[in-house]
C-alpha atoms as a PDB file:
ATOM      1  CA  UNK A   1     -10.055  -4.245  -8.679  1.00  0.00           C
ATOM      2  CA  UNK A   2      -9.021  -5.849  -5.650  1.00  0.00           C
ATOM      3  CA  UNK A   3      -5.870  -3.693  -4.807  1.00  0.00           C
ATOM      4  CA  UNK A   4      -7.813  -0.781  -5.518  1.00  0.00           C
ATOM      5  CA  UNK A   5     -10.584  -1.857  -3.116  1.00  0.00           C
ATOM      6  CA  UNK A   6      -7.354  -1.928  -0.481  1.00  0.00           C
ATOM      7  CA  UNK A   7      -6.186   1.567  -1.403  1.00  0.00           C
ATOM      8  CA  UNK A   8      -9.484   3.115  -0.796  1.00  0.00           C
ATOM      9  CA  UNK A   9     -10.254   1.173   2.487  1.00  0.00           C
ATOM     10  CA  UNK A  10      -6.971   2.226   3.672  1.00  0.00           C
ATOM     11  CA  UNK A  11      -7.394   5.693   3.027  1.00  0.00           C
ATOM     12  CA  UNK A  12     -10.707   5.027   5.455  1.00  0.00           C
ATOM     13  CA  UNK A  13      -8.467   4.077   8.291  1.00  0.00           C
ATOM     14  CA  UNK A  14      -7.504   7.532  10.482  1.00  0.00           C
ATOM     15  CA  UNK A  15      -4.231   4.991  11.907  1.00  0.00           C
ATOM     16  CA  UNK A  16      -2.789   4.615   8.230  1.00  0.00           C
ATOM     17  CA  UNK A  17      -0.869   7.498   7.516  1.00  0.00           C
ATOM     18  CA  UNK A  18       1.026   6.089   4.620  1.00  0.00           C
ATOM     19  CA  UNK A  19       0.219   2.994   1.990  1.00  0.00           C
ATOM     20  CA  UNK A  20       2.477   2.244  -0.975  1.00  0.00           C
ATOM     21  CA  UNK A  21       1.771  -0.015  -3.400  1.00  0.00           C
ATOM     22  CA  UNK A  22       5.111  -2.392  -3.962  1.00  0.00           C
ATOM     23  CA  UNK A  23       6.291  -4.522  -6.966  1.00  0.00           C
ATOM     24  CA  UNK A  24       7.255  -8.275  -5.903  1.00  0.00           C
ATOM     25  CA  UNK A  25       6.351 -10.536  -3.388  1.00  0.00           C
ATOM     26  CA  UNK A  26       4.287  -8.318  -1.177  1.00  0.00           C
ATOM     27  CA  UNK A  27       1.476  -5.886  -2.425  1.00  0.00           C
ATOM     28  CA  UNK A  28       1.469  -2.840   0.214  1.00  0.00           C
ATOM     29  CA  UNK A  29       3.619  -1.431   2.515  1.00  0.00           C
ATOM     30  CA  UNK A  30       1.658   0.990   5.060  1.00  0.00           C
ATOM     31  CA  UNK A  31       2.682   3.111   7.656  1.00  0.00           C
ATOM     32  CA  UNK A  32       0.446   3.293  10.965  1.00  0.00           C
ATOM     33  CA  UNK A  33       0.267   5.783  13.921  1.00  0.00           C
ATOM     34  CA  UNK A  34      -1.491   4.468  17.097  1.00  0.00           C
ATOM     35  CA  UNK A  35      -1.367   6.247  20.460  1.00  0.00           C
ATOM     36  CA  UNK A  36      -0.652   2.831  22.383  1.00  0.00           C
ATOM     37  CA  UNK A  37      -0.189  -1.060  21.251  1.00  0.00           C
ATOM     38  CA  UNK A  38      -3.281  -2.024  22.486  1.00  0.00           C
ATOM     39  CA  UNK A  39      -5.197  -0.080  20.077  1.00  0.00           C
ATOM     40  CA  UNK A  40      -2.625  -0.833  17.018  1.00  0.00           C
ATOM     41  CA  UNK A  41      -3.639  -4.478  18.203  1.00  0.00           C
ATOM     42  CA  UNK A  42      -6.954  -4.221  18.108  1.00  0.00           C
ATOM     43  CA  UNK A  43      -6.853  -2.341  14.587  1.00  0.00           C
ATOM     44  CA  UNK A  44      -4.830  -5.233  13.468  1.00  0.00           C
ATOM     45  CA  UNK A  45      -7.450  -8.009  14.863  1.00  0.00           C
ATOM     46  CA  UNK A  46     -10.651  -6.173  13.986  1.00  0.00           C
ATOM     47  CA  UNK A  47      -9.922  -4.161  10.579  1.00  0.00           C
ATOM     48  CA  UNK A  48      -6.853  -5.003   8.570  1.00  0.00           C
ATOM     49  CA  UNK A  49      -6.387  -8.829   9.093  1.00  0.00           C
ATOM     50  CA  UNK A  50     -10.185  -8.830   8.581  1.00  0.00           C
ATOM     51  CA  UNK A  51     -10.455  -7.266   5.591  1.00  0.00           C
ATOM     52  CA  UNK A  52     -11.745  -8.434   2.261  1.00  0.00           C
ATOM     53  CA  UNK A  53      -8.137 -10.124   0.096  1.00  0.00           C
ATOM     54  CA  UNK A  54      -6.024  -9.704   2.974  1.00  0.00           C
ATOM     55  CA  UNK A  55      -3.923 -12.910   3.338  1.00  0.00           C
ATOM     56  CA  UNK A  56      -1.546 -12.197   5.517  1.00  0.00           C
ATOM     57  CA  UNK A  57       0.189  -9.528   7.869  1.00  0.00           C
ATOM     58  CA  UNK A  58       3.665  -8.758   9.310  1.00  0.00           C
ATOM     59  CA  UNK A  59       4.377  -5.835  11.291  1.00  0.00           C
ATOM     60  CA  UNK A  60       7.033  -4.369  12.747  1.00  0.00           C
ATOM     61  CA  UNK A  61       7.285  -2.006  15.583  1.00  0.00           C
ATOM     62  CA  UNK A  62       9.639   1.519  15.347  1.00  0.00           C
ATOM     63  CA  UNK A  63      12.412   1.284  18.047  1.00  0.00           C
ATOM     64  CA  UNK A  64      13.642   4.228  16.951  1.00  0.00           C
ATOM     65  CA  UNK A  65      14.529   6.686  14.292  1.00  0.00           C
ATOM     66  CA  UNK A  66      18.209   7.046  13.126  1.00  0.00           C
ATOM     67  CA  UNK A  67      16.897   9.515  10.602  1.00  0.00           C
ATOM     68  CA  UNK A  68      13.990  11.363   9.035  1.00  0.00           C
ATOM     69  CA  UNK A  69      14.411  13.565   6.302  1.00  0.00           C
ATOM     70  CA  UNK A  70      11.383  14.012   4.393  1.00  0.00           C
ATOM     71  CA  UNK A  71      10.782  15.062   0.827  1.00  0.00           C
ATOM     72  CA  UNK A  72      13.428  15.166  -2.201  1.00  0.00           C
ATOM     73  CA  UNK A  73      16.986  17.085  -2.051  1.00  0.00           C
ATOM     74  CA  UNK A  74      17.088  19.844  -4.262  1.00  0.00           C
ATOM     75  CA  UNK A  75      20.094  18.382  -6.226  1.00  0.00           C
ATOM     76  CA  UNK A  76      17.991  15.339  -7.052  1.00  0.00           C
ATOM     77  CA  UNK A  77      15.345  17.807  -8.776  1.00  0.00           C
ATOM     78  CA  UNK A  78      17.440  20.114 -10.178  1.00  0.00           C
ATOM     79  CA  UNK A  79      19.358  16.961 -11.942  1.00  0.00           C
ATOM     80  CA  UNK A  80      16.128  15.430 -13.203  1.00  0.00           C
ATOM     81  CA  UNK A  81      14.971  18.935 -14.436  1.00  0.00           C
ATOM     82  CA  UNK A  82      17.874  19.080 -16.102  1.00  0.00           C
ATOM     83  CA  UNK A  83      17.394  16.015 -18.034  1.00  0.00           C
ATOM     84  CA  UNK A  84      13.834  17.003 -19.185  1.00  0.00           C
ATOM     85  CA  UNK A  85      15.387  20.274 -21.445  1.00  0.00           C
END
């Protein structure tokens, strides 16, 4: 399919570190890393806007982060385990 087409050419691209597939009005949500914003630009022009199905692109630029906490707490695990027995 289409979105899987997406997936796998996003998994091609070294500045997508992230891509989530979403449920409503728009399909994917990546995350990119580029060392400056002329070469997040020129991804933008050249590959993703470019691509096969894409429509349209917004972006949004980090100012900065407030917090990152990665992963799942424990007590969120622990309380779906519990739910499984």
């Amino acid at each position: 399919s289409d979105l899987s087409a997406f997936e796998q050419r996003c998994r091609e691209w070294p500045l997508v570190r992230e891509c989530h597939m979403l449920n409503g009005e728009i399909d994917f949500i990546l995350k990119c890393v580029a060392p400056d914003l002329s070469t997040f630009q020129s991804f933008l022009t050249a590959q993703l806007t470019s691509a096969p199905n894409v429509a349209s692109v917004k972006t949004s630029l980090v100012i900065r982060c407030a917090k990152d906490e990665p992963g799942v707490p424990f007590e969120v695990l622990e309380d779906r385990l519990a739910k499984l027995v």
